[in-house]
N, C-alpha and C. Protein backbone atom coordinates (compact mmCIF):
# COMPACT_ATOMS: atom_id res chain seq x y z
N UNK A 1 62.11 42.37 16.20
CA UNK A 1 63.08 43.24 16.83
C UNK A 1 64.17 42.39 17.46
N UNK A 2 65.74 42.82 17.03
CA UNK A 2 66.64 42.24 17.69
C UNK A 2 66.53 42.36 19.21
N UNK A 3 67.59 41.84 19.97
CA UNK A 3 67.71 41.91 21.68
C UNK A 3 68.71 43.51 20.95
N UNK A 4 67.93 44.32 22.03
CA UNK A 4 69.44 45.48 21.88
C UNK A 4 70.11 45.23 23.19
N UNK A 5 71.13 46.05 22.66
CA UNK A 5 72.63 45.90 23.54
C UNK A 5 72.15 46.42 24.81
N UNK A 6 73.24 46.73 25.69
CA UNK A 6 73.33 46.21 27.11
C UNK A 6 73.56 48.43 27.86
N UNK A 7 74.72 48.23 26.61
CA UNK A 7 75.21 49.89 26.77
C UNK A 7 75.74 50.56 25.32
N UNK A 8 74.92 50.83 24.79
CA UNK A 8 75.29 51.27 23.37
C UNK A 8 76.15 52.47 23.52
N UNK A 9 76.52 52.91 22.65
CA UNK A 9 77.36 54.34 22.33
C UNK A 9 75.87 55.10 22.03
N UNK A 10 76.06 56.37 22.53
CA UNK A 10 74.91 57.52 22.13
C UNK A 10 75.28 58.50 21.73
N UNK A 11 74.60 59.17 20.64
CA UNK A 11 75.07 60.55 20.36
C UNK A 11 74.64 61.59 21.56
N UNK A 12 75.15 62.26 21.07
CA UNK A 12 75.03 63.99 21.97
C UNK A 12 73.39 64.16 22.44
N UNK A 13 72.43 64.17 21.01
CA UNK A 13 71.33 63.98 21.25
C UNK A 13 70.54 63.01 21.06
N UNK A 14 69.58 62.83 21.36
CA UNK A 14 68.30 61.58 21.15
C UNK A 14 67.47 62.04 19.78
N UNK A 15 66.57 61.15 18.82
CA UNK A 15 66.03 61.95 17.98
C UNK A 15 64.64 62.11 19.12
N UNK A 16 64.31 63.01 18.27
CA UNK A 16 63.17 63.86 18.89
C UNK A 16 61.90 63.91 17.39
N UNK A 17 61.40 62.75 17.61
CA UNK A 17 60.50 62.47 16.73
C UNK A 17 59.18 61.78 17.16
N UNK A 18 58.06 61.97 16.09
CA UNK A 18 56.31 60.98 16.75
C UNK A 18 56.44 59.56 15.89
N UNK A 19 57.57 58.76 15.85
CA UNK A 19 57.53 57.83 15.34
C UNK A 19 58.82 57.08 15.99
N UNK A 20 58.46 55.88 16.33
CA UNK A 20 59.60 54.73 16.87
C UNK A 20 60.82 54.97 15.86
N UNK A 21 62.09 54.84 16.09
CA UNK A 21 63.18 55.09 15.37
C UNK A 21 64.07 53.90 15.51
N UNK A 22 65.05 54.03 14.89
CA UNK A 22 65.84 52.45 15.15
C UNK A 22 66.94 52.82 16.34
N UNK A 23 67.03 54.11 16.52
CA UNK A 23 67.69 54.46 17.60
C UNK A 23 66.96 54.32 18.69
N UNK A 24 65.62 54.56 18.83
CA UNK A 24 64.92 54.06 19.78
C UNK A 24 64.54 52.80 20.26
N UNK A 25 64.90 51.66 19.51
CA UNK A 25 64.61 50.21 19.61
C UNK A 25 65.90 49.57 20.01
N UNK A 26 67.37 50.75 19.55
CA UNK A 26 68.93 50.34 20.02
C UNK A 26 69.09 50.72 21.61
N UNK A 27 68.13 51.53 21.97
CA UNK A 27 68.44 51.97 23.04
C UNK A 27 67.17 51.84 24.49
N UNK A 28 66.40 50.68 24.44
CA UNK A 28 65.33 50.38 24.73
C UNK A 28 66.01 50.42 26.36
N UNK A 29 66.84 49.41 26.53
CA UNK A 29 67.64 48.82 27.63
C UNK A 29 68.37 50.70 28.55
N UNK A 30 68.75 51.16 27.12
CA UNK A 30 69.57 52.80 27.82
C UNK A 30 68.22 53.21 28.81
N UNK A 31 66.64 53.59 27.96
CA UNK A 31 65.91 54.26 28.38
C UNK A 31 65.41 53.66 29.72
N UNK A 32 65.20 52.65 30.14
CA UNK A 32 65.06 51.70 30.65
C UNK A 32 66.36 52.12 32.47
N UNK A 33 67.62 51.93 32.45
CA UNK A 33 68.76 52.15 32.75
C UNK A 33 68.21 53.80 33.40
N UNK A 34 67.76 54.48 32.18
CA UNK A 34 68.00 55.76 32.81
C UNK A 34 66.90 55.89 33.65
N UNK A 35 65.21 55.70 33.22
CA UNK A 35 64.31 56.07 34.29
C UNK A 35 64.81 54.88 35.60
N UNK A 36 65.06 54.38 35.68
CA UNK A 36 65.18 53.80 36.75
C UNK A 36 66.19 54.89 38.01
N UNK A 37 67.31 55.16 37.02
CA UNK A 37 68.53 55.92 37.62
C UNK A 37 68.12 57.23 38.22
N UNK A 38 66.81 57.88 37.25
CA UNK A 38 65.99 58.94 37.86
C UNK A 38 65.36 58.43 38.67
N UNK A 39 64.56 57.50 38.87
CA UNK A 39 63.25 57.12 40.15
C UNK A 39 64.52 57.19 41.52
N UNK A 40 65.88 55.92 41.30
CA UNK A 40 66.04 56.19 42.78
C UNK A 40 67.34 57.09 43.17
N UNK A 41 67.65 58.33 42.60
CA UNK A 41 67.84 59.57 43.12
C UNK A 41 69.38 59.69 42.63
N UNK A 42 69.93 60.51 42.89
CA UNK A 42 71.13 61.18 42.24
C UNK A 42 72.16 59.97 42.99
N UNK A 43 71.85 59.91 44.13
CA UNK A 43 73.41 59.51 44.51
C UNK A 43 73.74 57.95 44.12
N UNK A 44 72.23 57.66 43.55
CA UNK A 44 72.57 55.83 42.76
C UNK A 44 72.29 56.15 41.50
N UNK A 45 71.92 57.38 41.29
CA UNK A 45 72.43 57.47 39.18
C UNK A 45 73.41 57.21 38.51
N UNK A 46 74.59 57.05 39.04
CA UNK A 46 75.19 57.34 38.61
C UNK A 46 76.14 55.59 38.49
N UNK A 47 75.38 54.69 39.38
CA UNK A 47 75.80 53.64 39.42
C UNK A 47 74.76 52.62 38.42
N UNK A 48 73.76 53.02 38.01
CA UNK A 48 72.28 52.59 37.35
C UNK A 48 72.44 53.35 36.23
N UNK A 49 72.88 54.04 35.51
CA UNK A 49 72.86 54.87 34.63
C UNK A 49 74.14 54.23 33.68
N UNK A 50 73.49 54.04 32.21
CA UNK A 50 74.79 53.72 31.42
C UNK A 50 76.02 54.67 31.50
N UNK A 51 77.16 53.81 31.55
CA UNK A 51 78.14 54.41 31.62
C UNK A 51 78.27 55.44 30.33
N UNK A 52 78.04 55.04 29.12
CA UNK A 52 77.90 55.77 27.94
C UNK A 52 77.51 57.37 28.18
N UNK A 53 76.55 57.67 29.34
CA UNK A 53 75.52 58.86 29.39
C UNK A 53 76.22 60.17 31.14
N UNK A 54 77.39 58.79 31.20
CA UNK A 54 78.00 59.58 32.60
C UNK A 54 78.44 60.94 32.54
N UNK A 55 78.55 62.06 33.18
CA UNK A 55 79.06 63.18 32.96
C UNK A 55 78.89 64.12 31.54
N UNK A 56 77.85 63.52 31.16
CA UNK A 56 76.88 63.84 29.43
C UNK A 56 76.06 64.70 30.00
N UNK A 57 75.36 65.59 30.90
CA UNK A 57 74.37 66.02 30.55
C UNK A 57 72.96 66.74 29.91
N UNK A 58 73.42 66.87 28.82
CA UNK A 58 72.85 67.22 27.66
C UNK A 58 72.34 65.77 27.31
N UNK A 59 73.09 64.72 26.85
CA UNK A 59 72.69 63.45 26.19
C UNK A 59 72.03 62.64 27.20
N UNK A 60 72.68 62.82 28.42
CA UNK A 60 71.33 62.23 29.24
C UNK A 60 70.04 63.22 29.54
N UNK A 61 69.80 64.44 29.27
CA UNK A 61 68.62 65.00 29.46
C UNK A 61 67.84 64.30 28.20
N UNK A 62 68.59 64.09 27.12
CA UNK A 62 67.70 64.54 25.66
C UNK A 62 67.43 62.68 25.63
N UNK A 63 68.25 61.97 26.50
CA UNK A 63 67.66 60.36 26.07
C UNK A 63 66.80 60.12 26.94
N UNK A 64 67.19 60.50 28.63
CA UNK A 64 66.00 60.91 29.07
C UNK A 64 64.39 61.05 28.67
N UNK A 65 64.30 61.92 27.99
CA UNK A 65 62.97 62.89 27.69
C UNK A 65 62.72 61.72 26.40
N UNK A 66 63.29 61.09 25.90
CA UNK A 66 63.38 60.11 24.69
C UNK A 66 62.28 58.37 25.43
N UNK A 67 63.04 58.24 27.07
CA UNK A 67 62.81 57.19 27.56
C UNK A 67 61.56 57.72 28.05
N UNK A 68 61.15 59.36 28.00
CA UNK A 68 59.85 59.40 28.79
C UNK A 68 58.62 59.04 27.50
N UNK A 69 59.34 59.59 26.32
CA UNK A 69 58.29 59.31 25.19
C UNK A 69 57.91 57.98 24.72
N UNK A 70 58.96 57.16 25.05
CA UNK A 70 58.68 55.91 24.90
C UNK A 70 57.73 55.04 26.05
N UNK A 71 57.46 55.40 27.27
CA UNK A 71 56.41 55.00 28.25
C UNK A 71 55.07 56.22 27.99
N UNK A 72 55.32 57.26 27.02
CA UNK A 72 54.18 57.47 27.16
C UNK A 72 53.40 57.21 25.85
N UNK A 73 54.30 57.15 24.36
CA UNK A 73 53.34 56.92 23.58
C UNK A 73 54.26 55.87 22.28
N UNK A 74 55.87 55.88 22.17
CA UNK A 74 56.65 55.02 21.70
C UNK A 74 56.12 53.86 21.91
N UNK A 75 55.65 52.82 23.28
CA UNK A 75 55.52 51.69 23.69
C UNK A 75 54.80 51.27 22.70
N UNK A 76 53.68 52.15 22.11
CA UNK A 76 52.55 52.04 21.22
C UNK A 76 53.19 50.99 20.36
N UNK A 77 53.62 51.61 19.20
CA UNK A 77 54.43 50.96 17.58
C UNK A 77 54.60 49.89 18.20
N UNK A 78 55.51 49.39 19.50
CA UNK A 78 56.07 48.48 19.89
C UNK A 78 55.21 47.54 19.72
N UNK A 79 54.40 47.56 20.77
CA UNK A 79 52.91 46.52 21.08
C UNK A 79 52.02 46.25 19.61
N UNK A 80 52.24 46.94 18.88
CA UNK A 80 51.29 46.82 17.19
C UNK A 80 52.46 45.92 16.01
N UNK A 81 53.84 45.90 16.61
CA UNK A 81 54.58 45.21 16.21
C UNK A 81 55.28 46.06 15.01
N UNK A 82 55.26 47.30 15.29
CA UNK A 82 55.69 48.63 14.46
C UNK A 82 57.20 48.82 15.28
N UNK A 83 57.90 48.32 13.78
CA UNK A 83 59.61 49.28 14.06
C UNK A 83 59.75 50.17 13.38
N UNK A 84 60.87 50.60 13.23
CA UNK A 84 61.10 51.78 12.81
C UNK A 84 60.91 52.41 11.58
N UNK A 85 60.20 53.84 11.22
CA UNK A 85 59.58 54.32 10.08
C UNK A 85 60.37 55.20 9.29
């Protein structure tokens, strides 16, 4: 797996799939960016949160819910050395 970028461009939505994606391995650092921006509260989201996802909220709900699948079952592929299918 390459280093992904820092602040990628995102579409509107996240895919919404049970398999690691290459959009999900481009955007490791986004998902990353965003739970953090959720843990410490609205009024530092917005400074912790890729600029890419600012005033998006649709694309930050749906990468969001993307960064939650990846701590709960994405990490998986990762750790088995599984990219994208």
């Amino acid at each position: 797996m390459q280093k992904p970028p820092l602040d990628p461009d995102v579409a509107d939505e996240a895919p919404t799939t049970s398999v690691l994606t290459g959009c999900d391995e481009e955007h490791l650092v986004t998902y990353l960016r965003l739970l953090d921006a959720e843990a410490d509260g609205k009024e530092v989201a917005d400074r912790a949160a890729p600029r890419s996802l600012i005033g998006r909220p649709r694309a930050w709900a749906t990468h969001l819910a993307g960064a939650g699948w990846m701590t709960e079952q994405g990490y998986r592929h990762l750790l088995r050395g599984g990219g994208p299918h």
